[in-house]
C-alpha atoms as a PDB file:
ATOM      1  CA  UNK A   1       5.877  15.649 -14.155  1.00  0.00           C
ATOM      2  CA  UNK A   2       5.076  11.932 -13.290  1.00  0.00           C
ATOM      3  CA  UNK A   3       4.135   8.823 -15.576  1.00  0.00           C
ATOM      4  CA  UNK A   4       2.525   5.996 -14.913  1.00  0.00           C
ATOM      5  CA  UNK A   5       4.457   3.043 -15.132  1.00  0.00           C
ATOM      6  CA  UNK A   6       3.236  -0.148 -17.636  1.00  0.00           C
ATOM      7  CA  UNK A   7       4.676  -3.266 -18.759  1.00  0.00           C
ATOM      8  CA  UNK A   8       5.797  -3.305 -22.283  1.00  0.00           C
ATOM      9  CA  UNK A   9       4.447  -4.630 -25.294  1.00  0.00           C
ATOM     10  CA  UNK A  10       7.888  -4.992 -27.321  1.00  0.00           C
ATOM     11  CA  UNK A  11       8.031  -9.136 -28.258  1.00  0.00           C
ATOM     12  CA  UNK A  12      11.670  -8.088 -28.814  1.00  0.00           C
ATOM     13  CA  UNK A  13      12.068  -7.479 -25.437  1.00  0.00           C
ATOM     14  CA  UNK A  14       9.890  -9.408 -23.225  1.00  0.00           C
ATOM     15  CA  UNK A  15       9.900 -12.735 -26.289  1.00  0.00           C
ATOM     16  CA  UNK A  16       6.032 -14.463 -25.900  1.00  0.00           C
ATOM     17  CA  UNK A  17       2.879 -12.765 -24.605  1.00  0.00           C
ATOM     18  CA  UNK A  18       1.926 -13.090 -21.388  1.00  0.00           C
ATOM     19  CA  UNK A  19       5.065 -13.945 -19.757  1.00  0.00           C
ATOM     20  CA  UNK A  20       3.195 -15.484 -16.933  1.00  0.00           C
ATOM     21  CA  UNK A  21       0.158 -16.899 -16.381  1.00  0.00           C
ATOM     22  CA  UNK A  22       0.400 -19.585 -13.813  1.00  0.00           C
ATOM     23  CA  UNK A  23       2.936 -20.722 -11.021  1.00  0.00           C
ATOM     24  CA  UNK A  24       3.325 -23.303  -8.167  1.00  0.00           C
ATOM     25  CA  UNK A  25       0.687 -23.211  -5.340  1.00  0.00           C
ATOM     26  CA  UNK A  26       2.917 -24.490  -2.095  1.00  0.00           C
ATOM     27  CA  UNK A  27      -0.177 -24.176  -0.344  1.00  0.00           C
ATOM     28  CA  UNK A  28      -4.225 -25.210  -1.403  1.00  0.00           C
ATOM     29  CA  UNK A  29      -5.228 -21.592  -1.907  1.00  0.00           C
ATOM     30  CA  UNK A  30      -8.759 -21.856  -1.053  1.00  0.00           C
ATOM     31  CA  UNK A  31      -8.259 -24.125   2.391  1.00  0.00           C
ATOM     32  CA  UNK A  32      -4.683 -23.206   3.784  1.00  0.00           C
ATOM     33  CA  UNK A  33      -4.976 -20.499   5.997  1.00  0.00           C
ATOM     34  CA  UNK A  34      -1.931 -19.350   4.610  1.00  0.00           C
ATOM     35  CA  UNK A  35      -2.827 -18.667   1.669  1.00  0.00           C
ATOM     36  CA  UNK A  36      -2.588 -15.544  -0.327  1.00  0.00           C
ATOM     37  CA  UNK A  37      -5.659 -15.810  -2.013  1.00  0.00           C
ATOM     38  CA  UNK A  38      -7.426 -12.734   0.049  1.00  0.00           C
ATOM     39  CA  UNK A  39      -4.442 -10.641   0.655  1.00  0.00           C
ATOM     40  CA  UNK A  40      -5.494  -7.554  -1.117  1.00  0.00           C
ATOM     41  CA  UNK A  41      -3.258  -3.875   0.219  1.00  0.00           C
ATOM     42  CA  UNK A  42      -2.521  -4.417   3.296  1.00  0.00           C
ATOM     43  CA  UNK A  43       0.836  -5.314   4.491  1.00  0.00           C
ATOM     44  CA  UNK A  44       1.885  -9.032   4.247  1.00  0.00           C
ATOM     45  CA  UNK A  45       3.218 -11.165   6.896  1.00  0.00           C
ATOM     46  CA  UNK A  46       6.095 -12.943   4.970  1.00  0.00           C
ATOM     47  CA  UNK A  47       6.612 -15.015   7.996  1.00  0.00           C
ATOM     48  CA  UNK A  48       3.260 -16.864   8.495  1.00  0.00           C
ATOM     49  CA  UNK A  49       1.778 -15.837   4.507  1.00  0.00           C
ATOM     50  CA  UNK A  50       2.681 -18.107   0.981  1.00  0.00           C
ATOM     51  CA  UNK A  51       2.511 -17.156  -2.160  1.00  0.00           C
ATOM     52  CA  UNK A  52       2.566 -18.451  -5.205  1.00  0.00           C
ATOM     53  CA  UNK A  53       5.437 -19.207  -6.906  1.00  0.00           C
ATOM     54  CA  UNK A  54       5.271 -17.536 -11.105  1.00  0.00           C
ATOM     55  CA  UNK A  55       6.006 -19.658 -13.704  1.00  0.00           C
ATOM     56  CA  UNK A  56       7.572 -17.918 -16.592  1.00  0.00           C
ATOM     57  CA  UNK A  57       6.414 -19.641 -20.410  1.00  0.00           C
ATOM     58  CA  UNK A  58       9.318 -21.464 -21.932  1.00  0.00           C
ATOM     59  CA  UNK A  59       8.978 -18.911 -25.070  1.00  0.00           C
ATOM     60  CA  UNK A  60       9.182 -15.745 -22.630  1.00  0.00           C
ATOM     61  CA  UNK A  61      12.355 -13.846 -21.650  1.00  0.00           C
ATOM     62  CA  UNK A  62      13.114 -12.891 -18.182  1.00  0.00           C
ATOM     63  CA  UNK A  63      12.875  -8.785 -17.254  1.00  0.00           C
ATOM     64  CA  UNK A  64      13.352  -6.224 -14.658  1.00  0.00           C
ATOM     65  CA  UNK A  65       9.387  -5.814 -15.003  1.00  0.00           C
ATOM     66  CA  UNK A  66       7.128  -8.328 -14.873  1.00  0.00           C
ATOM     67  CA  UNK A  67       2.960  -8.471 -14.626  1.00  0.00           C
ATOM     68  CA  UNK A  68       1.457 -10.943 -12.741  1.00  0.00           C
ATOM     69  CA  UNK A  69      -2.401 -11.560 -12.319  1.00  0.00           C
ATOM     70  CA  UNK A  70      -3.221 -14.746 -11.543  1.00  0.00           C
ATOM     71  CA  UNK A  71      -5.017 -16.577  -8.873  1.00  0.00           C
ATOM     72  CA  UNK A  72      -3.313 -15.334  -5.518  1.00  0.00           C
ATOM     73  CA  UNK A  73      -1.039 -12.943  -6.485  1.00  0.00           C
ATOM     74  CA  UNK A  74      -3.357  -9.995  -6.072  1.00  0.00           C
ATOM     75  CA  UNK A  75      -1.610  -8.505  -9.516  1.00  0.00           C
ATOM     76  CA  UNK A  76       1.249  -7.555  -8.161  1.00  0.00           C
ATOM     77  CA  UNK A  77       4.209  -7.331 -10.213  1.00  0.00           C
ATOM     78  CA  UNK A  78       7.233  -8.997  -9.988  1.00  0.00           C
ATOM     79  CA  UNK A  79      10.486  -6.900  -9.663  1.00  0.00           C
ATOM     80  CA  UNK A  80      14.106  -8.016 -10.063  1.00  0.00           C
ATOM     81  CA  UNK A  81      16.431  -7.871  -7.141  1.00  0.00           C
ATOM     82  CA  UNK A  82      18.464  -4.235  -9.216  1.00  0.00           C
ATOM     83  CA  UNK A  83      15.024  -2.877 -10.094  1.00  0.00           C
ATOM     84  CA  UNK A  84      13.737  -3.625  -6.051  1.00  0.00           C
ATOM     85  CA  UNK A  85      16.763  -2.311  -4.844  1.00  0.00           C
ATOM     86  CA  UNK A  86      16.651   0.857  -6.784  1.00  0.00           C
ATOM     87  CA  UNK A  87      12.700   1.631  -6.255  1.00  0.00           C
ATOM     88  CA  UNK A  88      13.247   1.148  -2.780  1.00  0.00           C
ATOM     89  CA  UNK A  89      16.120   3.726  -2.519  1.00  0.00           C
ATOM     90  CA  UNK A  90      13.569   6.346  -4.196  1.00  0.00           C
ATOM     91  CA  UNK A  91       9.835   5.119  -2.388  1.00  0.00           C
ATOM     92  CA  UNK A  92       8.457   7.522   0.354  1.00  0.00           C
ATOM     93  CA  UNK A  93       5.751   5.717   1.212  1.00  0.00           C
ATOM     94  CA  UNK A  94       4.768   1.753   2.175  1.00  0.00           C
ATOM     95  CA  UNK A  95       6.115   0.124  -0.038  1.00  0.00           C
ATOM     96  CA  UNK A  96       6.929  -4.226   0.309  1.00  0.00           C
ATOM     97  CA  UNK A  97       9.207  -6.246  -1.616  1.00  0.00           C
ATOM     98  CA  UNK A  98       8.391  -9.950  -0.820  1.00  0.00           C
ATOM     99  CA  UNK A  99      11.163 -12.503  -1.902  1.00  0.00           C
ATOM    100  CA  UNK A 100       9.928 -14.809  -4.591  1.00  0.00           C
ATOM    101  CA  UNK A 101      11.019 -18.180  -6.238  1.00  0.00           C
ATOM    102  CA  UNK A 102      10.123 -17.675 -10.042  1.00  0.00           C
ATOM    103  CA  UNK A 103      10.278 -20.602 -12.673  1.00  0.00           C
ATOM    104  CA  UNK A 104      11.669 -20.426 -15.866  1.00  0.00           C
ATOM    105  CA  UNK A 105      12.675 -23.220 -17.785  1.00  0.00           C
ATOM    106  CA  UNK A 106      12.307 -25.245 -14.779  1.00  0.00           C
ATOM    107  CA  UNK A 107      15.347 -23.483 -13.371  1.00  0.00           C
ATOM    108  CA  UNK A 108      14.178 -21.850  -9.835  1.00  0.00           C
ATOM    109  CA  UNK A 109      15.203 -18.316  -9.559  1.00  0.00           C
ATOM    110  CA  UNK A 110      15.717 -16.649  -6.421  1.00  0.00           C
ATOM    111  CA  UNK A 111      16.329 -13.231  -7.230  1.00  0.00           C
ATOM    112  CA  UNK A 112      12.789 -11.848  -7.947  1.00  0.00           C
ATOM    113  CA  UNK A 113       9.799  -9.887  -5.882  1.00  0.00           C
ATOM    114  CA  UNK A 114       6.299  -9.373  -5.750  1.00  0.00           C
ATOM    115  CA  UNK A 115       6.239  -5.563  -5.494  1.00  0.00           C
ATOM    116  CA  UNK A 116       4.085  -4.888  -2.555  1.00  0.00           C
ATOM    117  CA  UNK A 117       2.427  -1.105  -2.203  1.00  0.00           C
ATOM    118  CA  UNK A 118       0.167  -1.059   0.533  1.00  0.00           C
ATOM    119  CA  UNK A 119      -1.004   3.017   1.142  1.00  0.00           C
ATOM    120  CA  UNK A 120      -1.771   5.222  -1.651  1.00  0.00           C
ATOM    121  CA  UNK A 121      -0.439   9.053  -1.698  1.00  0.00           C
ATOM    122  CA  UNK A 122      -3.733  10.696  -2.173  1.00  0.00           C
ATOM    123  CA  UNK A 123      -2.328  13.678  -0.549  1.00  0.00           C
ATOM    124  CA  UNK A 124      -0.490  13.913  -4.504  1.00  0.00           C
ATOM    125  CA  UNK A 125      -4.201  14.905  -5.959  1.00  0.00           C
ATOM    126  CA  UNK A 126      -5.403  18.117  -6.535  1.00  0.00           C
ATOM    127  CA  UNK A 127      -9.174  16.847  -5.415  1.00  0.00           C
ATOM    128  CA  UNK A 128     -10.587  20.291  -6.351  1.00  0.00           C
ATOM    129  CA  UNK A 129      -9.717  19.514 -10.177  1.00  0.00           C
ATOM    130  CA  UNK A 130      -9.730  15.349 -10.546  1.00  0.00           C
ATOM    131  CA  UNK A 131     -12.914  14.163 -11.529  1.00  0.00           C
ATOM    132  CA  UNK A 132     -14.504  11.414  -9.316  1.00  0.00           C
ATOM    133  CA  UNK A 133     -16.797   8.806 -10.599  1.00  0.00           C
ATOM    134  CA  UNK A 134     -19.066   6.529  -8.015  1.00  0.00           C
ATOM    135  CA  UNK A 135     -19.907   3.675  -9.954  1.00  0.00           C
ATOM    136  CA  UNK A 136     -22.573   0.822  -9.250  1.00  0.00           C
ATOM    137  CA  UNK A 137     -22.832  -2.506 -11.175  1.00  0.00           C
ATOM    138  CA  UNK A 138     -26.366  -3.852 -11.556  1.00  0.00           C
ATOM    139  CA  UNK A 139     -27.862  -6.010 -14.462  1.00  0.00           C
ATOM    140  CA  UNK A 140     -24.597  -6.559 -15.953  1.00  0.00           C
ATOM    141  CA  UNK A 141     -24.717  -2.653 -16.252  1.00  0.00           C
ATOM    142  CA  UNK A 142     -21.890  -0.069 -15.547  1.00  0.00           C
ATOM    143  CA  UNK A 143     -23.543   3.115 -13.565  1.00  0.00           C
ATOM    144  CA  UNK A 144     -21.460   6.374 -13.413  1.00  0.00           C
ATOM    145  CA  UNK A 145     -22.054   9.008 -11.433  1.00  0.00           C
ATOM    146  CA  UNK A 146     -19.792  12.485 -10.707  1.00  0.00           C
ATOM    147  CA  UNK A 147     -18.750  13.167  -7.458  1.00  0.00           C
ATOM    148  CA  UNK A 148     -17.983  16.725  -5.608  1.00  0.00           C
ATOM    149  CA  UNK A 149     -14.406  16.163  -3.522  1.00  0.00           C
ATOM    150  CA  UNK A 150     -13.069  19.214  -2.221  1.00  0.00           C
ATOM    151  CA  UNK A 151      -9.999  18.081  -0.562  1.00  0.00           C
ATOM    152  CA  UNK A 152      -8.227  14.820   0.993  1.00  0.00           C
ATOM    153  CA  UNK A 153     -10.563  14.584   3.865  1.00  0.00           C
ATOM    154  CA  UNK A 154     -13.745  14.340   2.359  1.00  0.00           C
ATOM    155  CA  UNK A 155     -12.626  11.618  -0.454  1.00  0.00           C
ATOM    156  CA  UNK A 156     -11.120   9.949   2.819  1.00  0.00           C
ATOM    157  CA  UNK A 157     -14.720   9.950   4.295  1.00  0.00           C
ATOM    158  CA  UNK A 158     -16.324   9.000   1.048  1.00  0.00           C
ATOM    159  CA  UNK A 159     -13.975   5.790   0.660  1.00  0.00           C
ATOM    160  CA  UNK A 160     -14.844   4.916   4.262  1.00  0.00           C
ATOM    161  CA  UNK A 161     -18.398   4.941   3.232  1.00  0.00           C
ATOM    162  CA  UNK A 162     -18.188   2.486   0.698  1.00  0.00           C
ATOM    163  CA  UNK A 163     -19.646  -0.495   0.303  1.00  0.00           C
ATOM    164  CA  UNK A 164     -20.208  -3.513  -3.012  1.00  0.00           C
ATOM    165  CA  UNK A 165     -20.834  -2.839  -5.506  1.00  0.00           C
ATOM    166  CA  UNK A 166     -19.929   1.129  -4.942  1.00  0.00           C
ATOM    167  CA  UNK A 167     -16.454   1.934  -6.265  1.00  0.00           C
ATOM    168  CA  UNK A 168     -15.004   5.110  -6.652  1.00  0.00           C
ATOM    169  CA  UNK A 169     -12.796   6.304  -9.677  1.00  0.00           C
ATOM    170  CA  UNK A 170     -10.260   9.099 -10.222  1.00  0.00           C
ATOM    171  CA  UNK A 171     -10.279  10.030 -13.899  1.00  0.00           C
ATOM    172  CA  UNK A 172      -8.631  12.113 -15.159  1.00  0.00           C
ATOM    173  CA  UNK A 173      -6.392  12.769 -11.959  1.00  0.00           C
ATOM    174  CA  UNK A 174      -4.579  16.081 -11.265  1.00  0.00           C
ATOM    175  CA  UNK A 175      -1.690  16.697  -9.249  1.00  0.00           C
ATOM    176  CA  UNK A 176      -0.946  19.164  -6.729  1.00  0.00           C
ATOM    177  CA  UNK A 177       2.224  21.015  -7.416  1.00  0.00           C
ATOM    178  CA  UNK A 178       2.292  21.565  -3.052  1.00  0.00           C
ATOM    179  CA  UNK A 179       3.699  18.278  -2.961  1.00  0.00           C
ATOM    180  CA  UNK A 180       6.209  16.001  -4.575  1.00  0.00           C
ATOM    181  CA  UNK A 181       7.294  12.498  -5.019  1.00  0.00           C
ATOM    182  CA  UNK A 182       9.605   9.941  -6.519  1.00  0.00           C
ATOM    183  CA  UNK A 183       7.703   6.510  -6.803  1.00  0.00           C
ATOM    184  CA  UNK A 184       4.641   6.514  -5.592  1.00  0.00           C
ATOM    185  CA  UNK A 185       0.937   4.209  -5.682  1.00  0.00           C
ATOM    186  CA  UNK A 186      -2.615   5.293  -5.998  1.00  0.00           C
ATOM    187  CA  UNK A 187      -5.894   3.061  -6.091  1.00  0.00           C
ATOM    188  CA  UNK A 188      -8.843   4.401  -7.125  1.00  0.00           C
ATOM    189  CA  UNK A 189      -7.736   5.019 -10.370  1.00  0.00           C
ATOM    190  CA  UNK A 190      -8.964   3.861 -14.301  1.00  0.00           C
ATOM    191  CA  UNK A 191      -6.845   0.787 -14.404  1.00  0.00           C
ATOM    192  CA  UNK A 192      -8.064  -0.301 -10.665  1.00  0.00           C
ATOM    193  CA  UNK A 193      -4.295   1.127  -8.952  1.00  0.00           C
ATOM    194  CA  UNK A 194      -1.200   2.524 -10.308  1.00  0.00           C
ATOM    195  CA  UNK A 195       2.414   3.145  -9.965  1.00  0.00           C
ATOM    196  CA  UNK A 196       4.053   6.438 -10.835  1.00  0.00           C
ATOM    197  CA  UNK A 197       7.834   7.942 -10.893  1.00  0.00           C
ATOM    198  CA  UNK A 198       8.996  11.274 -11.403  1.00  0.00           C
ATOM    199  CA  UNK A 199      10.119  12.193 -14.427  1.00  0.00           C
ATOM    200  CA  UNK A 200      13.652  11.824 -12.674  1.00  0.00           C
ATOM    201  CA  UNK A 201      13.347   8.239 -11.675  1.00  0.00           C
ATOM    202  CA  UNK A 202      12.067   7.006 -15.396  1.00  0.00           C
ATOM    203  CA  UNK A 203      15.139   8.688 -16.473  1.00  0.00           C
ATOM    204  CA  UNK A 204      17.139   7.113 -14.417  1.00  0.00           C
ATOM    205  CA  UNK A 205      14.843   3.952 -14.820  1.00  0.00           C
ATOM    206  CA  UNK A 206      16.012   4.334 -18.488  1.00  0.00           C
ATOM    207  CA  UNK A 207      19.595   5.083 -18.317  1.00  0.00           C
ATOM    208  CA  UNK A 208      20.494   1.909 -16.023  1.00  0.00           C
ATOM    209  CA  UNK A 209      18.819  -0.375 -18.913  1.00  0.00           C
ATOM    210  CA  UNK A 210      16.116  -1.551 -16.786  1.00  0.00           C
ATOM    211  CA  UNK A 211      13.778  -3.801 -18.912  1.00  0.00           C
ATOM    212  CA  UNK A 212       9.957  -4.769 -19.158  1.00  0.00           C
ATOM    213  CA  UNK A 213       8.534  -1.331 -18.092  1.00  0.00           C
ATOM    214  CA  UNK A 214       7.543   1.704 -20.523  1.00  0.00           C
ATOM    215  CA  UNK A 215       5.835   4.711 -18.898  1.00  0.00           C
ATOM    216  CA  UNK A 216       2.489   6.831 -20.035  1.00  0.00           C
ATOM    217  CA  UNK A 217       2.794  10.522 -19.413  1.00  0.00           C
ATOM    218  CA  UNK A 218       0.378  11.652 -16.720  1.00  0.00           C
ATOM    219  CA  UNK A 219       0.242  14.366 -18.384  1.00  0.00           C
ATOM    220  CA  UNK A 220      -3.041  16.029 -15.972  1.00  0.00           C
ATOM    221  CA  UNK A 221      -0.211  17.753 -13.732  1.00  0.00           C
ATOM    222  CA  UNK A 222      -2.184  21.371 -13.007  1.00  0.00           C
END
């Protein structure tokens, strides 16, 4: 069984909503070539890229699990240097961990990551079951339309094929019991991409007192 992982909701836990929604720019994001701004799944040069550095609000706590969605970060979350550590011990697949200075309380902290997944594991999806949408925008107007997929290599061709303001959609997915995984990503999906664990790694996830993450049951495993 797999589950999707989310960041919590629990003030208890994570103190004031959003925990970030800004950070230091080291670099003019729309003129430095540099810049972050369009990175978006592909594999990062950490050497010749810069990001941005989160700034966490005053009234926030720190966590394992952190969102982060503004300008240049591409919404990748940040990870803490146990939770990286861990998720990288379980990951089959590309996965990146890029070191990050995050603020909070104007103390710099060295410690975090932006979690970095670069290749999705569509071979996980039953394609015979998962419905498909191909969606078009036009007059401020959402257009669905279903989508026959028999198998990996013809949803391969069909993303190839696409072009603005076509997107495709996987919803509700189903997984193939042929293959297995730990901690895995998919794009494509309701929320625009996705991590998921085993039901293995949330336990353990849960067990080491991890914080900041709660998981959805899949719960379309066929």
């Amino acid at each position: 069984m797999y589950y999707k992982i989310i960041p919590t909701s629990n003030l208890r836990i994570i103190g004031k909503h959003p925990q970030i929604e800004t950070g230091h720019f080291p670099v003019n994001l729309d003129s430095d070539p540099r810049s972050s701004k369009n990175f978006w799944f592909q594999e990062a040069d950490i050497e010749k890229m810069v990001f941005p550095e989160p700034i966490v609000n005053p009234k926030s706590n720190l966590t394992d699990y952190m969102p982060c969605s503004f300008a240049g970060t591409r919404s990748m979350p940040l990870v803490s240097k146990q939770l990286m550590e861990f998720l990288k011990s379980v990951a089959d697949r590309k996965v990146q961990f890029i070191p990050s200075t995050v603020w909070h309380n104007s103390i710099a902290i060295d410690d975090y990551f932006y979690m970095n997944c670069y290749e999705s594991s569509y071979e996980l999806v039953d394609f015979e079951k998962t419905t498909i949408r191909w969606s078009t925008i036009s007059s401020d107007k959402r257009n669905n339309q279903l989508v026959k997929v028999d198998n990996l290599n013809s949803f391969l061709e069909l993303e190839r094929t696409l072009k603005p303001p076509l997107s495709l959609c996987m919803d509700p997915i189903y997984f193939n019991r042929n293959f297995s995984a730990e901690f895995f990503f998919l794009s494509r999906v309701s929320s625009g991409w996705a991590y998921y664990v085993s039901d293995e790694v949330k336990s353990t996830i849960i067990n080491k007192g991890f914080t900041g993450l709660e998981f959805i049951d899949a719960n379309q495993i066929c």
